[in-house]
Structures are given as C-alpha cells and as structure tokens.
Protein backbone atom coordinates (compact mmCIF):
# COMPACT_ATOMS: atom_id res chain seq x y z
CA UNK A 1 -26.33 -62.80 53.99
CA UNK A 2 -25.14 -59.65 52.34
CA UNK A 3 -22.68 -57.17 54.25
CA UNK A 4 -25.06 -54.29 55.44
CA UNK A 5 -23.91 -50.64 53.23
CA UNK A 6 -21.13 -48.73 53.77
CA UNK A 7 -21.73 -45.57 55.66
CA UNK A 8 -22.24 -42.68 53.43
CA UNK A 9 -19.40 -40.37 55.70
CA UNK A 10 -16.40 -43.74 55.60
CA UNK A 11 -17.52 -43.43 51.31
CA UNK A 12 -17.18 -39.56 51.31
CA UNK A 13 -13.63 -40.29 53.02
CA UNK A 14 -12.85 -42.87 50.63
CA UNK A 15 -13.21 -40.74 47.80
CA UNK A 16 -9.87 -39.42 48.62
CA UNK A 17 -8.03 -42.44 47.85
CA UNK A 18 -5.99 -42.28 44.78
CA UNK A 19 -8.12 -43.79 42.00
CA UNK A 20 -5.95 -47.05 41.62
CA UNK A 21 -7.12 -47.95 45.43
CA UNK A 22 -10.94 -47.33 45.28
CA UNK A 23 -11.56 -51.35 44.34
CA UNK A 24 -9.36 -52.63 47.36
CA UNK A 25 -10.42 -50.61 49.81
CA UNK A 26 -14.35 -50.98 49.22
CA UNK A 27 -13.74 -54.49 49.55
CA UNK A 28 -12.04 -54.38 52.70
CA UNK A 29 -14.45 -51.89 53.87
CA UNK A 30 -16.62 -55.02 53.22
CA UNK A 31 -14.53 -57.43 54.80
CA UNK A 32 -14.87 -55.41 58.47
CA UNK A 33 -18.71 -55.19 58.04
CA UNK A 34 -18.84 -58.75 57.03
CA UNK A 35 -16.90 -59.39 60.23
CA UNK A 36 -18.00 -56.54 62.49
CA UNK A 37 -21.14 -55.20 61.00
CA UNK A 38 -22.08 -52.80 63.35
CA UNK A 39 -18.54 -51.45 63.38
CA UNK A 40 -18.58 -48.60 60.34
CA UNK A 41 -21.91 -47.29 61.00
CA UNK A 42 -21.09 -46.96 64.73
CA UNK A 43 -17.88 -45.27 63.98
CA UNK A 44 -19.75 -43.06 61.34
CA UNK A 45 -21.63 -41.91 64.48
CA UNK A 46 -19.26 -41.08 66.54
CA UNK A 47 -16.45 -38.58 66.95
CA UNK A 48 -12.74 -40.10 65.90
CA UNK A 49 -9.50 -39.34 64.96
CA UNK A 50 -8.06 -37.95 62.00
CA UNK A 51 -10.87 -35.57 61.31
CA UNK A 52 -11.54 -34.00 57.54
CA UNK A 53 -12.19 -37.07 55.95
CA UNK A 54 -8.38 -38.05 56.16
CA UNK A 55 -9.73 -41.61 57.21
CA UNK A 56 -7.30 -43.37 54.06
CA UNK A 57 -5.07 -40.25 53.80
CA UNK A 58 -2.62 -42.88 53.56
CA UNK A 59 -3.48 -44.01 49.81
CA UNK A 60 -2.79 -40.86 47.51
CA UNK A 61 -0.07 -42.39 45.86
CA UNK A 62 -0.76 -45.22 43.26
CA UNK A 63 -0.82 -48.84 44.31
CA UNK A 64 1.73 -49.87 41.96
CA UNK A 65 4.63 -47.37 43.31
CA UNK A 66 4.32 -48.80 46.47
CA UNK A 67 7.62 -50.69 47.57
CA UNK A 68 7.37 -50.22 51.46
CA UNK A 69 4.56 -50.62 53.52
CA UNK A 70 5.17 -49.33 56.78
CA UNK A 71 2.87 -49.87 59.58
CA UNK A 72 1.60 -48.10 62.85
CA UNK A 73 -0.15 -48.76 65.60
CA UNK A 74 -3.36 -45.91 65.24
CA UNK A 75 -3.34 -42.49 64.65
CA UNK A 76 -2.10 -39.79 67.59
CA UNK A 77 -4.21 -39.07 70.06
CA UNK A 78 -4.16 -35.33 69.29
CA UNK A 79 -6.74 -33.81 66.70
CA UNK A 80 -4.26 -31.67 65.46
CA UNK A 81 -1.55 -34.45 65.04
CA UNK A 82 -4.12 -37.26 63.80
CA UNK A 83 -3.17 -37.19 59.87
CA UNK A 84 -4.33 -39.81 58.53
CA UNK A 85 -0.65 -40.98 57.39
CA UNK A 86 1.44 -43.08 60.49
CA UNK A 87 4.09 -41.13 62.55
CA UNK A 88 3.37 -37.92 59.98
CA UNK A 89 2.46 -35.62 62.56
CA UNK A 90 0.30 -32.84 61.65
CA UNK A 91 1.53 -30.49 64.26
CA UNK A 92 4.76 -30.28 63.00
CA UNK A 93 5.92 -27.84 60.74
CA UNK A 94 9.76 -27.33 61.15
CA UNK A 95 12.04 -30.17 62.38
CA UNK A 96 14.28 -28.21 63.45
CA UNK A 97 14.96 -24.76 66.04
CA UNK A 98 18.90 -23.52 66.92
CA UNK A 99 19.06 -25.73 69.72
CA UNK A 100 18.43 -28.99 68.02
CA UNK A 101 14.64 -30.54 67.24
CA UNK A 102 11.95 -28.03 67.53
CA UNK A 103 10.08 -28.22 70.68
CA UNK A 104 6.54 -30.23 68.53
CA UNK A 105 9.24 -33.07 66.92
CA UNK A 106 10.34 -33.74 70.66
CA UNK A 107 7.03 -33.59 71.99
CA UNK A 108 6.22 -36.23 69.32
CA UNK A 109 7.92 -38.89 71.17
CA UNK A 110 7.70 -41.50 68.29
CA UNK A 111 8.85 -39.13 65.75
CA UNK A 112 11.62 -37.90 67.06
CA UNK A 113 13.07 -40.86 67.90
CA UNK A 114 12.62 -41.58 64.35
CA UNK A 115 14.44 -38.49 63.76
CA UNK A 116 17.17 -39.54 65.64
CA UNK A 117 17.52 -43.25 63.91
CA UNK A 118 17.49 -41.22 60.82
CA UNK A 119 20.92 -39.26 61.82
CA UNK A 120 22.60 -42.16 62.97
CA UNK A 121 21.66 -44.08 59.85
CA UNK A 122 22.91 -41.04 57.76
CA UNK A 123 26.17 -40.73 59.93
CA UNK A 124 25.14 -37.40 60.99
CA UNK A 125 24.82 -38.51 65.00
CA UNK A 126 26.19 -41.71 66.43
CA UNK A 127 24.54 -44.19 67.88
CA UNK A 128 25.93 -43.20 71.62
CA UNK A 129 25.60 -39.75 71.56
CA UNK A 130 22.18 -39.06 70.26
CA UNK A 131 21.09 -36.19 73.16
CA UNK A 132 20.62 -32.78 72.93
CA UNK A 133 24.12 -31.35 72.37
CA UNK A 134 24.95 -33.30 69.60
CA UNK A 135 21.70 -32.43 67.70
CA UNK A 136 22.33 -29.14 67.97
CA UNK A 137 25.37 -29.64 66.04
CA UNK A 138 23.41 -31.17 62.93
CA UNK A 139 20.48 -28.58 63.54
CA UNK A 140 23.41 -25.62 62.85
CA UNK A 141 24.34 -27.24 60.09
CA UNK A 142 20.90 -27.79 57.80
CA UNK A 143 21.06 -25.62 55.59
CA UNK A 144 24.98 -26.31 54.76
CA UNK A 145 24.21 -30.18 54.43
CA UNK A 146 21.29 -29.41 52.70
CA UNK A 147 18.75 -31.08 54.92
CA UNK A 148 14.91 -31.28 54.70
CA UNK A 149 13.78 -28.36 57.14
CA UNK A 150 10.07 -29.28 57.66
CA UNK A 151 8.04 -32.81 58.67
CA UNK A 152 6.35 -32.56 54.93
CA UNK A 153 9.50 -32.03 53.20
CA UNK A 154 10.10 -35.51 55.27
CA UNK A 155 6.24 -37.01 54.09
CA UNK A 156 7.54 -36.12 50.26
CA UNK A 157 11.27 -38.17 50.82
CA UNK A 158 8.80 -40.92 51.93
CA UNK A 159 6.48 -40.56 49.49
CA UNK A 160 9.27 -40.26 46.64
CA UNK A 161 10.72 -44.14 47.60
CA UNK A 162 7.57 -45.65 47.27
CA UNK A 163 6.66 -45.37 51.31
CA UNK A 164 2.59 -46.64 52.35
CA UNK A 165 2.81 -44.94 55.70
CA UNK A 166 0.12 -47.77 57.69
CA UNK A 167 -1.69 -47.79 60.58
CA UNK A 168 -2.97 -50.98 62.17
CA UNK A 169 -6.16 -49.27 63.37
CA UNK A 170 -6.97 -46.21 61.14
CA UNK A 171 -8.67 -44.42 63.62
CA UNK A 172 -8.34 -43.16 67.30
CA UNK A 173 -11.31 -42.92 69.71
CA UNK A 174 -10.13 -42.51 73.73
CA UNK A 175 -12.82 -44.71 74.74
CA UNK A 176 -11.85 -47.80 72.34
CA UNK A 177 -8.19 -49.70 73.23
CA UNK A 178 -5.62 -49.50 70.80
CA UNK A 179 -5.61 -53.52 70.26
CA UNK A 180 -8.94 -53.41 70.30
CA UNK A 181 -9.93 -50.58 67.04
CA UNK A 182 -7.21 -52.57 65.40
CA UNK A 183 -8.74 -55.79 65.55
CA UNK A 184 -11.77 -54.74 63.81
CA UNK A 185 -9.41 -53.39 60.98
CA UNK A 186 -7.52 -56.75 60.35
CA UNK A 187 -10.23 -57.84 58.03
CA UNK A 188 -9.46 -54.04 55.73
CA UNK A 189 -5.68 -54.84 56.21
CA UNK A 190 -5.77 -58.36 55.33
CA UNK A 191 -7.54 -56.90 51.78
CA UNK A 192 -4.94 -54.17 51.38
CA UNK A 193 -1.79 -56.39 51.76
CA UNK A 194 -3.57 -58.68 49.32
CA UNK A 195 -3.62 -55.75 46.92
CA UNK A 196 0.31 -55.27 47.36
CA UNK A 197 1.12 -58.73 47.09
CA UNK A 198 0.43 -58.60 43.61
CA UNK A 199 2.66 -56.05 43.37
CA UNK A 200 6.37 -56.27 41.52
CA UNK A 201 8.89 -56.52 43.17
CA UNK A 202 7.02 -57.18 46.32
CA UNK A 203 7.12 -54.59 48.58
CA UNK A 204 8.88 -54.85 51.62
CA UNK A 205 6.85 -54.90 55.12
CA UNK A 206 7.78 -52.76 57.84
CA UNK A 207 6.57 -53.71 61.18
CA UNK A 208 6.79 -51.50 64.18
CA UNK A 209 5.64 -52.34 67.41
CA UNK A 210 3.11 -54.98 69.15
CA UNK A 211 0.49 -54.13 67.02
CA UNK A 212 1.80 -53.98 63.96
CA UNK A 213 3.91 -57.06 64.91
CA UNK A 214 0.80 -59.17 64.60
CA UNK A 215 0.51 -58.96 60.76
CA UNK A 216 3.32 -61.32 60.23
CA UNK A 217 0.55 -64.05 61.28
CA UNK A 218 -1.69 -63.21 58.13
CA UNK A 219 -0.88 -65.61 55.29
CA UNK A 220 -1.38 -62.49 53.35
CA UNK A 221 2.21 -61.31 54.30
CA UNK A 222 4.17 -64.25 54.29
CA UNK A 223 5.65 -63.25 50.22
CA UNK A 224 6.20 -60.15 51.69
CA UNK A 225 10.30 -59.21 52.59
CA UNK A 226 9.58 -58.13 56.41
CA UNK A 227 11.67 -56.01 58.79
CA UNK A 228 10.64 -55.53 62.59
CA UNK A 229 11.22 -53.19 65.30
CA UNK A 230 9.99 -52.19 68.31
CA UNK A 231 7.79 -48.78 68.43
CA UNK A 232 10.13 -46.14 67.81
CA UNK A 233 8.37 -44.36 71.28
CA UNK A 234 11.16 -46.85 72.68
CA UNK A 235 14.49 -44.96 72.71
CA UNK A 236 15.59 -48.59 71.45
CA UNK A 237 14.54 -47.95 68.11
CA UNK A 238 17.18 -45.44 67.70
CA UNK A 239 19.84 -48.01 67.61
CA UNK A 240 18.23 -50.81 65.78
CA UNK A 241 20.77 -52.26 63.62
CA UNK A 242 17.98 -53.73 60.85
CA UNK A 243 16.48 -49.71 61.23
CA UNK A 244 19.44 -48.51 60.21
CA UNK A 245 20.35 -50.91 57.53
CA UNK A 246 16.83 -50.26 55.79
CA UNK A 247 16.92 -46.45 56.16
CA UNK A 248 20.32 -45.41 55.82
CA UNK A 249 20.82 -45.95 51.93
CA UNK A 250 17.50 -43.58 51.51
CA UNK A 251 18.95 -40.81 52.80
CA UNK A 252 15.82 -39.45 53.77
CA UNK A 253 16.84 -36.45 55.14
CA UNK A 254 18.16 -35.06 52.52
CA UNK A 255 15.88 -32.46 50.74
CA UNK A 256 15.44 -32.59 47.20
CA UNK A 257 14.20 -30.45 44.38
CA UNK A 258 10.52 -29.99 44.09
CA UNK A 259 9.80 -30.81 40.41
C-alpha cells in the first residue's frame, strides 16, 4: 500500500531546504507516513513549534559540506526561541552584557552551558571556576580578544565547519512527550543519516543527551565517528573532557570576517 501524500504545509516548509536535500528529506518524510501515517497530516493540523515554516531550518547548507552532525533533543519550548536549528536560540541576540552572559543566554539553560564548555575549551575560563565572576572577566574583554558578540555570529562559526545542528524530534507540541514526537521522527532521521553516510570523510556524530543517545542503535550510524555527552542543560557538560577535545581546536568563538 502506498504512503498516503505529504501535507501540502510540511511541503511548503520543505521548500526551504537547500536544494541538495529536497530528495532525502521527501523520502524520509515518506518513511514517517509509511510508519506513522496519520502523523504529518495531524501535525499539519495542529499548532507546533518552530513556527514560519522553519520545520528543516536545519538543512540550508549543502549536504556535502556537512562534517558534523550534531543532534538535539526537540526544539525549545518557547515560540520565540523554537528555530528550527538545535540549541540556536532565537531569542538571543547578544551573548554577552558587562556583567558576563546576557540575561536571554543564561535563561537558555542549555546554551549557556554550552557557552561555558566553549571558554574552557578555548582556555578563556577554567574548568573550576566557570561562575559569574569569572565570565565577567572574558565578557570585558570581547572586543580585545576579538570574540563573536551575538548567538548568529555563533550559528555562522557553526555553519562555517561544516556543523548540521539536529534535533531528534523536529518539532515541539506541549501536549506530545519529548520521547514520544521523537519516535515518530526516527524513520526521517534514519533517511537523513543515510544521506550523510555517503558522505566523504564521514561526518562525525554528535550525540547529546537521552534522546539523541538512542541513534547510536540505528545501523545507519554505526560508519559514523561518534562523540557523546550528556544534555548540556546538565552543568556536567561543561567539563566533559571528549566536549572539550572536539570543540576546542574550532575555536568557535572567535568571530571572523564576513566575506
């Protein structure tokens, strides 16, 4: 039996995929209503997070640049946070204020604890003294050490190395569990890491959280290099050795000309 159509709202959001996507993603749109078929056009009904068609806001960059795929659990549960695009916060504009993270980066609990890992994998905060005092001291400092001043300054260092920022569930709705939404997604993310598997080198897979944790049972991922962590909402995360070893040659926070 044929998979019933695509919903005409999830194919107006997937039109916003870079062009080098649109074949894997149909098919795993596919592969959840071959699975689930009364998932899409339920969700196509209903009100869910990110808004604006940003459903695959995650895929504007070529398939073939990708060399890390990190993945999320879902999107935030805040309309104006919900992106699209894992731990990219919508938000937040500037990182930073005089007295260390701006108040939005701190009230994005996962984010700014990414944030911090960054500093201590840069050597700009160590891993003991990561609290309020000793941010300051790098906030003061930005512009000196040439640092990137706002989240999408961040989104671009990401984007420049290749980063697939991934959620596990691409969409929030407060009356569906987390595990749940994500479930009916495995069939789209199975698809997509097939995609990148064919990619060379092979991208590496960057696993954060429960969640997200769960891919490494997919034979789709087992070519894949693979680094795990908890979910950076732990204050763990900040001082997660294989975090830090992964991140710290990137030098993410570093701004860089736009060209």
């Amino acid at each position: 039996m044929p998979s019933p159509p695509i919903p005409a709202p999830i194919l107006d959001a997937l039109a916003r995929a870079h062009p080098s996507w649109q074949i894997a993603l149909r098919a795993g749109l596919e592969a959840v209503a071959s699975v689930q078929p009364d998932y899409l056009p339920t969700l196509a009904a209903e009100h869910y997070l990110p808004t604006e068609q940003r459903l695959f806001a995650a895929f504007t960059q070529p398939l073939s640049e990708v060399k890390y795929v990190l993945v999320g659990e879902g999107p935030y549960p805040r309309a104006d946070s919900a992106t699209g695009v894992c731990f990219m916060d919508g938000a937040v504009g500037d990182l930073w204020c005089e007295g260390g993270l701006a108040k939005p980066v701190n009230k994005a609990t996962s984010l700014r604890n990414f944030m911090k890992m960054l500093l201590v994998a840069d050597g700009r905060l160590d891993a003991g003294d990561t609290g309020g005092s000793a941010v300051a001291k790098v906030a003061a400092r930005v512009d000196q050490d040439g640092l990137v001043r706002t989240l999408a300054e961040l989104q671009r260092n990401l984007m420049r190395h290749g980063f697939l920022l991934l959620n596990a569930a691409l969409v929030f709705r407060p009356h569906v569990a987390p595990p749940v939404e994500a479930r009916a997604w495995l069939p789209f993310l199975r698809t997509v890491l097939g995609a990148l598997a064919a990619v060379r080198p092979v991208p590496t897979l960057i696993l954060w959280g429960k969640i997200a944790e769960q891919l490494r049972r997919l034979p789709e991922t087992e070519r894949f290099p693979q680094v795990v962590s908890e979910h950076p909402y732990n204050l763990s995360f900040i001082e997660h050795a294989q975090m830090q070893e992964l991140f710290g040659p990137l030098h993410l926070l570093r701004a860089c000309p736009e060209h």
